[in-house]
C-alpha atoms as a PDB file:
ATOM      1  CA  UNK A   1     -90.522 -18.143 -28.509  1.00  0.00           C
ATOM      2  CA  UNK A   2     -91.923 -14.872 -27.342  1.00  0.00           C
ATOM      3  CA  UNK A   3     -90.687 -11.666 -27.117  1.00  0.00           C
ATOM      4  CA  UNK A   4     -90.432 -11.533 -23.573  1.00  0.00           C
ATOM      5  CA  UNK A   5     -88.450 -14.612 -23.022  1.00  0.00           C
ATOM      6  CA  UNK A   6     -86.195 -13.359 -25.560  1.00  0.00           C
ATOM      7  CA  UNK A   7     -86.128  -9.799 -24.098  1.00  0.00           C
ATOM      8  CA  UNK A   8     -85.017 -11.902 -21.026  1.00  0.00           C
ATOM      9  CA  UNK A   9     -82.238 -13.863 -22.875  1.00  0.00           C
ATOM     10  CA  UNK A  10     -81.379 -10.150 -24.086  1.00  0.00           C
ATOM     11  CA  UNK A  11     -80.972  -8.796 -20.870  1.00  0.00           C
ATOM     12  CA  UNK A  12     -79.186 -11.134 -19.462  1.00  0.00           C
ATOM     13  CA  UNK A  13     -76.551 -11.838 -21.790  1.00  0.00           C
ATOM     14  CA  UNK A  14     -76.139  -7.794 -21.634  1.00  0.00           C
ATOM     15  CA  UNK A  15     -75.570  -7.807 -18.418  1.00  0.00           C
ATOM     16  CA  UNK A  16     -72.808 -10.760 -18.417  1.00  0.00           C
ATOM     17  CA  UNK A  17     -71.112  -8.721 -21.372  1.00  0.00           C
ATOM     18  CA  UNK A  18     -71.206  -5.198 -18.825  1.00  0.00           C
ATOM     19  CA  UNK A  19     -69.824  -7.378 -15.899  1.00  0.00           C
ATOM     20  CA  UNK A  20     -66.866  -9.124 -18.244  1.00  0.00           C
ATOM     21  CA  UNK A  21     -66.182  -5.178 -19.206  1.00  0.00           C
ATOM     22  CA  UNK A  22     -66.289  -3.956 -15.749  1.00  0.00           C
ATOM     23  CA  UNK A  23     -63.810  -6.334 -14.972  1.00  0.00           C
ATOM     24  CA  UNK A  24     -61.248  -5.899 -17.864  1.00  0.00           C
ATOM     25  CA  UNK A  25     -61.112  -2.428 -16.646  1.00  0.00           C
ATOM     26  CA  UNK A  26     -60.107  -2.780 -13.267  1.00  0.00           C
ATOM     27  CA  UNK A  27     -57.537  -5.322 -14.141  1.00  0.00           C
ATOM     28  CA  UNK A  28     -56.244  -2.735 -16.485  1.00  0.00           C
ATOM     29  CA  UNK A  29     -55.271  -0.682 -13.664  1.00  0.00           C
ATOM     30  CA  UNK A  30     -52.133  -3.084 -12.302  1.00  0.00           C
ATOM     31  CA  UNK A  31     -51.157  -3.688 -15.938  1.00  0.00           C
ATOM     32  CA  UNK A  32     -47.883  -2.205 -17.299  1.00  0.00           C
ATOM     33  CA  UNK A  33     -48.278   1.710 -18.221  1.00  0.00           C
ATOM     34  CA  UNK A  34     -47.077   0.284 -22.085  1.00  0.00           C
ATOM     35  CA  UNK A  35     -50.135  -1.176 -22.932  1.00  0.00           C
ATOM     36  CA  UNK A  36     -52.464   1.595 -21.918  1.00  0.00           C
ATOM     37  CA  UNK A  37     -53.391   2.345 -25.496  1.00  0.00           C
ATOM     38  CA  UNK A  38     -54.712  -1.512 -26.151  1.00  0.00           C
ATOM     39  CA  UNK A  39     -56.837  -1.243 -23.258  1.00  0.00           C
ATOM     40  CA  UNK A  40     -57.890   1.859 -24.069  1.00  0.00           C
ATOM     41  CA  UNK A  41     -58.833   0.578 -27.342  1.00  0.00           C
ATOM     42  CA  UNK A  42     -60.400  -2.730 -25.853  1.00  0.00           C
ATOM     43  CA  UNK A  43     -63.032  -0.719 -23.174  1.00  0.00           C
ATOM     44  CA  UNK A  44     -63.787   1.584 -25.913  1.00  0.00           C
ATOM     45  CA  UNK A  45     -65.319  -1.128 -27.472  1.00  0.00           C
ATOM     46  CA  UNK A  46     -69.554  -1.428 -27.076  1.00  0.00           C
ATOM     47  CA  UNK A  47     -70.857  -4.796 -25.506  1.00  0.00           C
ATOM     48  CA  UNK A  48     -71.813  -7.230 -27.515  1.00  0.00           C
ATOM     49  CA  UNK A  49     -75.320  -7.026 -28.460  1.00  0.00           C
ATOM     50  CA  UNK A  50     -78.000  -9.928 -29.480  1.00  0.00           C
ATOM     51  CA  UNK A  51     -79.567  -7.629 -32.146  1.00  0.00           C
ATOM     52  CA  UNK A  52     -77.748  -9.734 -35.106  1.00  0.00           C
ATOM     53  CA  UNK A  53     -79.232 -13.031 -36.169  1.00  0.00           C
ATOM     54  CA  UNK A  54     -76.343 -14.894 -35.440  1.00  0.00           C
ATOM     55  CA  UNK A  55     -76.680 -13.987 -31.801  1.00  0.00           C
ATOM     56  CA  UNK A  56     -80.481 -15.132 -31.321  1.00  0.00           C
ATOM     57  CA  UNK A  57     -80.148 -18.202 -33.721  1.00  0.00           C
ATOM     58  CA  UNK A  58     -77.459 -19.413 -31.580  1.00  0.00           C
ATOM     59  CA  UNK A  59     -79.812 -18.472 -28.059  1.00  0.00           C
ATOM     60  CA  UNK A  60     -82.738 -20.065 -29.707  1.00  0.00           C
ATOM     61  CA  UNK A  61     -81.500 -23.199 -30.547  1.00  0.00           C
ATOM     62  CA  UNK A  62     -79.661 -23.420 -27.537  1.00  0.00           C
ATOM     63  CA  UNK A  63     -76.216 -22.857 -28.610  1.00  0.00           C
ATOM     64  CA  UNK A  64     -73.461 -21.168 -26.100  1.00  0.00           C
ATOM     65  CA  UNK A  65     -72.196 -18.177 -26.714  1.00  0.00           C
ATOM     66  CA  UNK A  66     -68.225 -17.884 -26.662  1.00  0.00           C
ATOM     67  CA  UNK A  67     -67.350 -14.721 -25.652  1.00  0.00           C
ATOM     68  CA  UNK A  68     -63.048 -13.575 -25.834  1.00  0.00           C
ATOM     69  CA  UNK A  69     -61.617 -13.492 -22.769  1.00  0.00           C
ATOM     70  CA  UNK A  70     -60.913  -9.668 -21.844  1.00  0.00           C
ATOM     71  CA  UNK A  71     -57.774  -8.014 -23.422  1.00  0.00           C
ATOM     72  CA  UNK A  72     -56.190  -6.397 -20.739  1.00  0.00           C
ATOM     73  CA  UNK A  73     -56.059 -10.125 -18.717  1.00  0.00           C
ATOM     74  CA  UNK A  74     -54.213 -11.698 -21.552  1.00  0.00           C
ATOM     75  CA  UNK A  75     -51.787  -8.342 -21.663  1.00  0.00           C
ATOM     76  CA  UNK A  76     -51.146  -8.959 -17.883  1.00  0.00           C
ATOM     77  CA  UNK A  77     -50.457 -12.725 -18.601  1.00  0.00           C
ATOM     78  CA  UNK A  78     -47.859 -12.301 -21.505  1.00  0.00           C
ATOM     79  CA  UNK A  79     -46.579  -8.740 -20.494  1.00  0.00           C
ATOM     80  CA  UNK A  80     -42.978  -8.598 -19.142  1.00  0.00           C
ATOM     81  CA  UNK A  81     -41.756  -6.866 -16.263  1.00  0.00           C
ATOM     82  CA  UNK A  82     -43.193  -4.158 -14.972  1.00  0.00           C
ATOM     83  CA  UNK A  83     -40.965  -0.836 -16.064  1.00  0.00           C
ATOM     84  CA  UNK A  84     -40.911   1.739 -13.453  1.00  0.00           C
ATOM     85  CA  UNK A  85     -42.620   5.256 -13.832  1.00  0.00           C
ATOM     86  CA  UNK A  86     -39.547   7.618 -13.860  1.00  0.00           C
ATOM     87  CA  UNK A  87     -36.812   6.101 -15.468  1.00  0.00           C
ATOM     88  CA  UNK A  88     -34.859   8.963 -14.346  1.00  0.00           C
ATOM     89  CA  UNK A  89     -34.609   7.671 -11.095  1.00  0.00           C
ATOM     90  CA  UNK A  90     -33.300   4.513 -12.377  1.00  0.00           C
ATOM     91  CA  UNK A  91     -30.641   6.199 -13.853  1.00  0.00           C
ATOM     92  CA  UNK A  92     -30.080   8.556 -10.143  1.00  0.00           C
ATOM     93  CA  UNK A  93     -29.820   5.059  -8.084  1.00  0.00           C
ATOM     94  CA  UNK A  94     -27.682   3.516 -10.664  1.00  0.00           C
ATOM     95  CA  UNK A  95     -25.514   6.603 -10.562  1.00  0.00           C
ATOM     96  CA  UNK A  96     -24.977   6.641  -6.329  1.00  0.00           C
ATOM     97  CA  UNK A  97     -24.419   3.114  -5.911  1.00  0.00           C
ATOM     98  CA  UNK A  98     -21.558   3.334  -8.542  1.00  0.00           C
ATOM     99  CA  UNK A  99     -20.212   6.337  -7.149  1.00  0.00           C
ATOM    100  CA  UNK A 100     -16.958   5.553  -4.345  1.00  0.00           C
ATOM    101  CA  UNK A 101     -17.211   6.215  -0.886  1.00  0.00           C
ATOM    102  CA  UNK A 102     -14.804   8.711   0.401  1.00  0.00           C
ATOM    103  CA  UNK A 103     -12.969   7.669   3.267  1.00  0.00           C
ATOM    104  CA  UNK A 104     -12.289   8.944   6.404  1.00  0.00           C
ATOM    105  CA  UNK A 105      -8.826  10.437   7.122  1.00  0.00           C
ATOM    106  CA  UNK A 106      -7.133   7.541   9.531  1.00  0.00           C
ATOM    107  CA  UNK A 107      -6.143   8.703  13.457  1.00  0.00           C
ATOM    108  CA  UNK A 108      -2.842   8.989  13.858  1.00  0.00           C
ATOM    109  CA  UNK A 109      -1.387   6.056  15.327  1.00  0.00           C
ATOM    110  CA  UNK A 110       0.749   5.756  19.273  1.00  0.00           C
ATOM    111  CA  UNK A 111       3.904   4.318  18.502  1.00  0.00           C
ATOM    112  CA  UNK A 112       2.539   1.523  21.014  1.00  0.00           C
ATOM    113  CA  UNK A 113      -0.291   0.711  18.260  1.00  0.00           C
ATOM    114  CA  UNK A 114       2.142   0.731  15.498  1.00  0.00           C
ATOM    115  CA  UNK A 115       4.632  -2.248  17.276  1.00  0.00           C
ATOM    116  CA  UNK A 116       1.245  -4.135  18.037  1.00  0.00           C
ATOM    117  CA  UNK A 117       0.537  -4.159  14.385  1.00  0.00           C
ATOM    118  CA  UNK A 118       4.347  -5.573  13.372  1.00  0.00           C
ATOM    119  CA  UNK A 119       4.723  -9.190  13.071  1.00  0.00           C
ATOM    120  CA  UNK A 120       7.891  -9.176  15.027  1.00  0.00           C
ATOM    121  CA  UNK A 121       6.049  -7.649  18.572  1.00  0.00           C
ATOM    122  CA  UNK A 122       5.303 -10.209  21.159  1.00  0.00           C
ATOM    123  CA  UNK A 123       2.678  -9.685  23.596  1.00  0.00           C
ATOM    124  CA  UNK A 124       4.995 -10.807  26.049  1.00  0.00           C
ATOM    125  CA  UNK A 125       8.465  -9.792  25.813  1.00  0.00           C
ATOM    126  CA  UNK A 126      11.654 -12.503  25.055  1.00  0.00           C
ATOM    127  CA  UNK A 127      13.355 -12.821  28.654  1.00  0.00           C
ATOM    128  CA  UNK A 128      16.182 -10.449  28.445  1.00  0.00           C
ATOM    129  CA  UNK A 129      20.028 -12.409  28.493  1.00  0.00           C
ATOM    130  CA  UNK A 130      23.337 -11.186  28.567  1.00  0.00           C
ATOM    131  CA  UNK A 131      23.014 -12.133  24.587  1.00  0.00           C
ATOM    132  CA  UNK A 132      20.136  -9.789  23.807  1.00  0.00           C
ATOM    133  CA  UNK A 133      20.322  -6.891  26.527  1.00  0.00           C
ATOM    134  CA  UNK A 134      21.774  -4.526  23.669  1.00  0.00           C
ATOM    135  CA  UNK A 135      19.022  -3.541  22.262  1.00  0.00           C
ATOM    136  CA  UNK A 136      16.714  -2.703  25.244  1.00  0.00           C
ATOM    137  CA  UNK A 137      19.397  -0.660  26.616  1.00  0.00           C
ATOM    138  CA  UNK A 138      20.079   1.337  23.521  1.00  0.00           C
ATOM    139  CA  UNK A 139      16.573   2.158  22.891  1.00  0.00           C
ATOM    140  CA  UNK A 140      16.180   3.092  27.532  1.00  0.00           C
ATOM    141  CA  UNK A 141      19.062   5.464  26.789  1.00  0.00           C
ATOM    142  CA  UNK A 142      16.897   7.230  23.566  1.00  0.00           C
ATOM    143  CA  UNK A 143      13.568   7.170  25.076  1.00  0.00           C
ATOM    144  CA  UNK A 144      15.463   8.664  28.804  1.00  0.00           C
ATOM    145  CA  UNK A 145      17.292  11.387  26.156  1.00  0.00           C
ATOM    146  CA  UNK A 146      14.781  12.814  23.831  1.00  0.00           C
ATOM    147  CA  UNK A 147      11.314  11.484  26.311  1.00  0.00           C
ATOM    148  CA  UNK A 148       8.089  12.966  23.681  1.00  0.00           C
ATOM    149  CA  UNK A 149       6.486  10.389  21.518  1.00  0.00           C
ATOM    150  CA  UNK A 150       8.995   7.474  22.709  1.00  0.00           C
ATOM    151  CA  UNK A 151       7.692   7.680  26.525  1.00  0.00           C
ATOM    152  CA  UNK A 152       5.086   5.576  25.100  1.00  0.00           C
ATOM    153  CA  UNK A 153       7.394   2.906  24.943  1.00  0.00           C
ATOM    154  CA  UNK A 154       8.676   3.247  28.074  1.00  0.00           C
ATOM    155  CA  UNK A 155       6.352   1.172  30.226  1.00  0.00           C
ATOM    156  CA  UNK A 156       6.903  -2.362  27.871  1.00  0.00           C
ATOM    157  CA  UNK A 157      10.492  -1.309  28.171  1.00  0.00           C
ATOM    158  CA  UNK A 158      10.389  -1.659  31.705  1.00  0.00           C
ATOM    159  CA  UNK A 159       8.654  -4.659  31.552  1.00  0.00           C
ATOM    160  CA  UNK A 160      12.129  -6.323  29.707  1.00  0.00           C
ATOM    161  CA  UNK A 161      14.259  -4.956  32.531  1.00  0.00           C
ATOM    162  CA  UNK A 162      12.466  -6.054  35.300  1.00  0.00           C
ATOM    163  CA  UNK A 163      12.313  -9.784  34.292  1.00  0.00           C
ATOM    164  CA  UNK A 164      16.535  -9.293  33.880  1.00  0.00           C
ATOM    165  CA  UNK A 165      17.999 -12.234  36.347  1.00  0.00           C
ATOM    166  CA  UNK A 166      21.162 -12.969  34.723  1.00  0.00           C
ATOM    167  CA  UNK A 167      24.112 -10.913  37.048  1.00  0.00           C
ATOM    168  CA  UNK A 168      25.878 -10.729  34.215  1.00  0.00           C
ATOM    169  CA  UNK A 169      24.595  -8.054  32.943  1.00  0.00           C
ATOM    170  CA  UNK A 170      24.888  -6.204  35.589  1.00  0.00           C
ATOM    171  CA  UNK A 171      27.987  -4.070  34.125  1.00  0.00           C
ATOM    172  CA  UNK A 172      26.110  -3.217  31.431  1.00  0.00           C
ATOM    173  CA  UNK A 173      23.336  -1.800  33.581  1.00  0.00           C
ATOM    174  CA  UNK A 174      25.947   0.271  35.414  1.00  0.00           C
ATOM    175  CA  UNK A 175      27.273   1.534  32.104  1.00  0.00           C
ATOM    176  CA  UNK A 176      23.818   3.062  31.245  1.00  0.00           C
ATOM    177  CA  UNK A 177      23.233   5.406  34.447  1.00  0.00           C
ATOM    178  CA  UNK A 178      23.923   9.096  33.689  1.00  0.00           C
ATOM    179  CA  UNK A 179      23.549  12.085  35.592  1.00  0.00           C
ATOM    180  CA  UNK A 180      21.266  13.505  33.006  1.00  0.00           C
ATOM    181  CA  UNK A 181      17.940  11.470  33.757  1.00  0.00           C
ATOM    182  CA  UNK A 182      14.899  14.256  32.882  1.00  0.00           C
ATOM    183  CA  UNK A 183      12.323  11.585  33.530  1.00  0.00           C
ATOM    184  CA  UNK A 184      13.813   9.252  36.321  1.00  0.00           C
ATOM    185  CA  UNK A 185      14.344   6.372  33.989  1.00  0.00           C
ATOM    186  CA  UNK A 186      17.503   5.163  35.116  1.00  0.00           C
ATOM    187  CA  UNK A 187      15.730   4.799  38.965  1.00  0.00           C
ATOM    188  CA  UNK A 188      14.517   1.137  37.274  1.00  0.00           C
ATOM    189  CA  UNK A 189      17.708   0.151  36.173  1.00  0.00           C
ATOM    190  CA  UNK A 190      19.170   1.212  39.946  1.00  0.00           C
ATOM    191  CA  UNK A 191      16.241  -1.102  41.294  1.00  0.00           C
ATOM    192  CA  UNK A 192      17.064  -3.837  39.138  1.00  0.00           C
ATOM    193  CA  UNK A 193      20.743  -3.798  40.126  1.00  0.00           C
ATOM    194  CA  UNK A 194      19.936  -3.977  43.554  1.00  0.00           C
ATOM    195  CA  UNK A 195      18.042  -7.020  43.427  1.00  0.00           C
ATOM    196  CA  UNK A 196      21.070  -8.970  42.956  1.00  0.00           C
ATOM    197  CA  UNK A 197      22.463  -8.023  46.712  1.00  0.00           C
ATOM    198  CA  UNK A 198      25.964  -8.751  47.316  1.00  0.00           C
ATOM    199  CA  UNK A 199      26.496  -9.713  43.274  1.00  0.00           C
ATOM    200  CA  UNK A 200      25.101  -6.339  42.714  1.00  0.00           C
ATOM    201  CA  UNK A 201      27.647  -4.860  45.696  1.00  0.00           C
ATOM    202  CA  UNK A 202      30.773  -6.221  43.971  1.00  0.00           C
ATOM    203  CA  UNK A 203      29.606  -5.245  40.452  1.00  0.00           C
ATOM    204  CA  UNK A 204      29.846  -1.929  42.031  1.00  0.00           C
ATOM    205  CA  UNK A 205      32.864  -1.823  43.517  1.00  0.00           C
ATOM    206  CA  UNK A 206      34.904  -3.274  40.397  1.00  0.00           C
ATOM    207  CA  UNK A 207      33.163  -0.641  38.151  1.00  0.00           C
ATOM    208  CA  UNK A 208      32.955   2.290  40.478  1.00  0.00           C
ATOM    209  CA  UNK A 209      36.028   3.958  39.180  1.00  0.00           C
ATOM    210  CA  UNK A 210      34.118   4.728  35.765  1.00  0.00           C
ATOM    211  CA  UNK A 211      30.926   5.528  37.147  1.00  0.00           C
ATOM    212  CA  UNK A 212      32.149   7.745  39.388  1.00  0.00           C
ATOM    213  CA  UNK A 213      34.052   9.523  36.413  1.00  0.00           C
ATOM    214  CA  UNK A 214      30.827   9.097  33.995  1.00  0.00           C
ATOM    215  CA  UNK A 215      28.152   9.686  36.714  1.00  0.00           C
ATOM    216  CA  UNK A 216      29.261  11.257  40.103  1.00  0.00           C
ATOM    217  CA  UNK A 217      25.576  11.983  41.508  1.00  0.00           C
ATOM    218  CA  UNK A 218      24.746   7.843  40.782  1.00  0.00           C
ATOM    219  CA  UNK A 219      27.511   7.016  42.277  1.00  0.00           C
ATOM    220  CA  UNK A 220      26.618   8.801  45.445  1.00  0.00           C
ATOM    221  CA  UNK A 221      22.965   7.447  45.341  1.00  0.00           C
ATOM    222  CA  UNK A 222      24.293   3.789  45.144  1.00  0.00           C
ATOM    223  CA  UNK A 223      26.403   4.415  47.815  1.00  0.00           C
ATOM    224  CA  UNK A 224      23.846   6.347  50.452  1.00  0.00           C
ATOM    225  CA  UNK A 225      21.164   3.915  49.436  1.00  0.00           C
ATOM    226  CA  UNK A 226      23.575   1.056  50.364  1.00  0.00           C
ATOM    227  CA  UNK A 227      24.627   2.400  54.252  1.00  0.00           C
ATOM    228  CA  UNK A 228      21.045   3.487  54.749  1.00  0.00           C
ATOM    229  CA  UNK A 229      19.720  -0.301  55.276  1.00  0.00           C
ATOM    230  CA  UNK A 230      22.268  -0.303  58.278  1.00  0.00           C
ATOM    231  CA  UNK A 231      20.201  -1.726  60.847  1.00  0.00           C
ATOM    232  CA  UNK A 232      17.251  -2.893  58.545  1.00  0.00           C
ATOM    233  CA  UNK A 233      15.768  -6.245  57.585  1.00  0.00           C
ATOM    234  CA  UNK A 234      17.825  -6.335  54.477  1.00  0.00           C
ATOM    235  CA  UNK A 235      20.499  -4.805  56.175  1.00  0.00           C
ATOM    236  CA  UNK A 236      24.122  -5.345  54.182  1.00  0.00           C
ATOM    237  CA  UNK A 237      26.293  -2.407  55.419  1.00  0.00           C
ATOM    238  CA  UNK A 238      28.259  -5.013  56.837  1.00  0.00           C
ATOM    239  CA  UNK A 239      28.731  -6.954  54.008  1.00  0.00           C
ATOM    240  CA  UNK A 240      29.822  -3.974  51.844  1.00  0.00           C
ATOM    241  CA  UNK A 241      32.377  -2.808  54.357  1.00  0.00           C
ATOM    242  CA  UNK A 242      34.312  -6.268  54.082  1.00  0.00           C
ATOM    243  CA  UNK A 243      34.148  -5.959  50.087  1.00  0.00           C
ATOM    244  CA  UNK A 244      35.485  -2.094  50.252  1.00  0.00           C
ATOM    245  CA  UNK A 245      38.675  -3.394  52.611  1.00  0.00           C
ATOM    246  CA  UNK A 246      39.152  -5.850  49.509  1.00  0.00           C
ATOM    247  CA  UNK A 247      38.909  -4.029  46.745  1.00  0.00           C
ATOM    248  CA  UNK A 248      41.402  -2.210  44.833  1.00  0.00           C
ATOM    249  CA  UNK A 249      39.342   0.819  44.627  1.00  0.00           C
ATOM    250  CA  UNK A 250      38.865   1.509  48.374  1.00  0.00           C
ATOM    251  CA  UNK A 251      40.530   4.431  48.602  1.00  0.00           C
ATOM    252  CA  UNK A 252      38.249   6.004  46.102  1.00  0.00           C
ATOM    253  CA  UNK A 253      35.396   4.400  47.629  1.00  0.00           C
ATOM    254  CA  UNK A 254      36.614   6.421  51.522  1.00  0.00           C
ATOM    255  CA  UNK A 255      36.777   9.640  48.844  1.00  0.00           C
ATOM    256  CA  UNK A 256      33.313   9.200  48.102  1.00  0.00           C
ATOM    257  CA  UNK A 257      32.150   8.496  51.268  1.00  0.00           C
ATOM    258  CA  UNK A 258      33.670  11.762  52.503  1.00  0.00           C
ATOM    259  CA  UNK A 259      32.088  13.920  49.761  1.00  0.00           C
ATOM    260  CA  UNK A 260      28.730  12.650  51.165  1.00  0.00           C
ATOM    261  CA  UNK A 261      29.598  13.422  54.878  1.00  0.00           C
ATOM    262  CA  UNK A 262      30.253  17.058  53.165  1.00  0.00           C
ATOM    263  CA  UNK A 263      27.314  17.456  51.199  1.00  0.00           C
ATOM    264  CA  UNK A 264      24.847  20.157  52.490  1.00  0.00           C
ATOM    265  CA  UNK A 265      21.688  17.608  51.527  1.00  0.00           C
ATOM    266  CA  UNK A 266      23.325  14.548  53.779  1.00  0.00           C
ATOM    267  CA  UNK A 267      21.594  14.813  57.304  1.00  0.00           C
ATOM    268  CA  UNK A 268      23.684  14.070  60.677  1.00  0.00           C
ATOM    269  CA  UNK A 269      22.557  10.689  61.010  1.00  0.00           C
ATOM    270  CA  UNK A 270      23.649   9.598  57.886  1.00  0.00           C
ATOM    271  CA  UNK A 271      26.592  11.744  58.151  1.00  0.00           C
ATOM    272  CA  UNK A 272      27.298   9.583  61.599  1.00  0.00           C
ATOM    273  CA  UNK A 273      26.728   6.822  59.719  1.00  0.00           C
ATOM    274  CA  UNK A 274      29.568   7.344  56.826  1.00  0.00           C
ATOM    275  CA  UNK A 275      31.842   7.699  59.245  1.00  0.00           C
ATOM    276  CA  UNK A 276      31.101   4.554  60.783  1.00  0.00           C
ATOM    277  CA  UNK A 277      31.961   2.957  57.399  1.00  0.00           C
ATOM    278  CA  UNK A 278      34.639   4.952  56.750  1.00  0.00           C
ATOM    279  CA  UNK A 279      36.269   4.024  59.675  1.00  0.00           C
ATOM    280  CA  UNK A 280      35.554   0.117  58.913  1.00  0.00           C
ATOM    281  CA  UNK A 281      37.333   0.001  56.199  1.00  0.00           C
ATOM    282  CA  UNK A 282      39.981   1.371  57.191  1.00  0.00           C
ATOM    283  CA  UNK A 283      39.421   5.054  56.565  1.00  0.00           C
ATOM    284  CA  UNK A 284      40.597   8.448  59.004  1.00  0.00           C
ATOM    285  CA  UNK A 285      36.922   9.928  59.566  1.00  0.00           C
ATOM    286  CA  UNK A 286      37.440  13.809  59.410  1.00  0.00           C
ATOM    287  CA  UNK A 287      34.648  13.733  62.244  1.00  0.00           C
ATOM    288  CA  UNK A 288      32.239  11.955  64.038  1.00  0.00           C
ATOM    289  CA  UNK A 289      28.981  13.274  64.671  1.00  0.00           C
ATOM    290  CA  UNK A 290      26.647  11.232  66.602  1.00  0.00           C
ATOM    291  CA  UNK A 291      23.034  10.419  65.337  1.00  0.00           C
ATOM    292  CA  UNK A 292      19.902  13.123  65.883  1.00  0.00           C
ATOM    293  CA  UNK A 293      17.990  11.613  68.466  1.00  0.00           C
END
């Protein structure tokens, strides 16, 4: 062999051995920071050179030449998990996801949101009966005596009374009008009442002795609102007028009719028309104005 083929077989084997060492050094930039050192080691190393005997015997005679695969890929093949460069923030990320949340403070609650939430509210409130009025009427009475936060409640309250149809609960409803009414709650239980026509007109009559004594102004408004549908669709002065000759309390009922003629708010043509009543059932009119044209 001459010494320019084997200058060839030289070259090229050196070139193999700078490409393999090339190589190992780029892969030993994705490999784990802990085996820098090794690496460094490894490319430190020279390339492998042909100058020994071993080398050219085994080119000569035609023998291959095993060369170890490059450190740094067998490090990346066995290596475990990649650590990360700051363990610090490890430890920071650790740190916030085990420390609590503070919570918000809550709104404060409508008293509305609060019976929602019970288990005992209904969506749709029980019918009211003569059996179960009690309660809605004690808690109209607080709510129409100390208004504030319970006015909240006052609309689903309302709801109850108006779906009342039993007439015998009508006393009860009578019992709950006062004079003192701040917020005009007791004007639902008066329209209630009068839904029940002539059951709601003798109601009236057998309790107007204490409502009269409890509740003077109510008992005026029941009566005015009564005569004022004289001549009206729903018209039931006459009915009224045959109770009042009837009833044990008519005289108190002509008493009360003349305290209206005599109040300064009644106008002459209601005034014209108390006396007109009064005189139906019985009663001496003091006078008897005719109607404003």
């Amino acid at each position: 062999m001459t010494k320019k083929v084997a200058a060839k077989a030289v070259t090229k084997t050196v070139s193999k051995a700078v490409t393999k060492t090339v190589s190992s050094k780029s892969a030993s930039k994705v490999v784990p920071r802990t085996e820098s050192k090794v690496k460094a080691k490894t490319s430190s190393r020279k390339s492998p050179e042909l100058d020994d005997d071993e080398d050219d015997d085994d080119s000569l005679h035609g023998g291959h030449h095993h060369e170890p695969a490059p450190i740094s890929l067998k490090a990346q093949q066995s290596s475990g998990p990649v650590l990360p460069d700051d363990l610090a923030d490890v430890a920071a990320q650790q740190a916030a996801a085990l420390e609590p949340e503070v919570p918000s403070s809550p709104r404060r609650k409508s008293v509305l949101e609060v019976a929602e939430e019970d288990d005992d509210f209904d969506a749709e409130p029980p019918m009211p009966t003569a059996d179960n009025i009690d309660g809605l009427l004690d808690r109209l009475r607080k709510v129409a005596q100390f208004g504030g936060d319970a006015l909240e409640e006052l609309p689903r309250l309302i709801e109850q009374l108006e779906q009342i149809d039993d007439p015998a609960v009508m006393p009860r409803l009578l019992g709950l009008l006062e004079d003192n009414d701040p917020y005009g709650i007791y004007w639902n239980v008066l329209y209630v009442l009068e839904k029940f026509d002539d059951a709601y007109l003798r109601a009236l009559l057998d309790g107007v002795e204490a409502l009269y004594a409890r509740a003077p102004q109510w008992t005026y408004t029941c009566v005015i609102r009564i005569l004022n549908t004289r001549g009206d669709e729903d018209d039931c002065t006459a009915a009224f007028e045959r109770m009042v000759q009837a009833s044990p309390s008519r005289a108190l009922v002509v008493q009360i009719l003349r305290e209206l003629a005599n109040d300064a708010d009644t106008d002459a043509e209601q005034k014209a028309n108390i006396a007109r009543t009064i005189t139906a059932v019985g009663g001496a009119a003091e006078s008897s104005p005719r109607p404003s044209e």
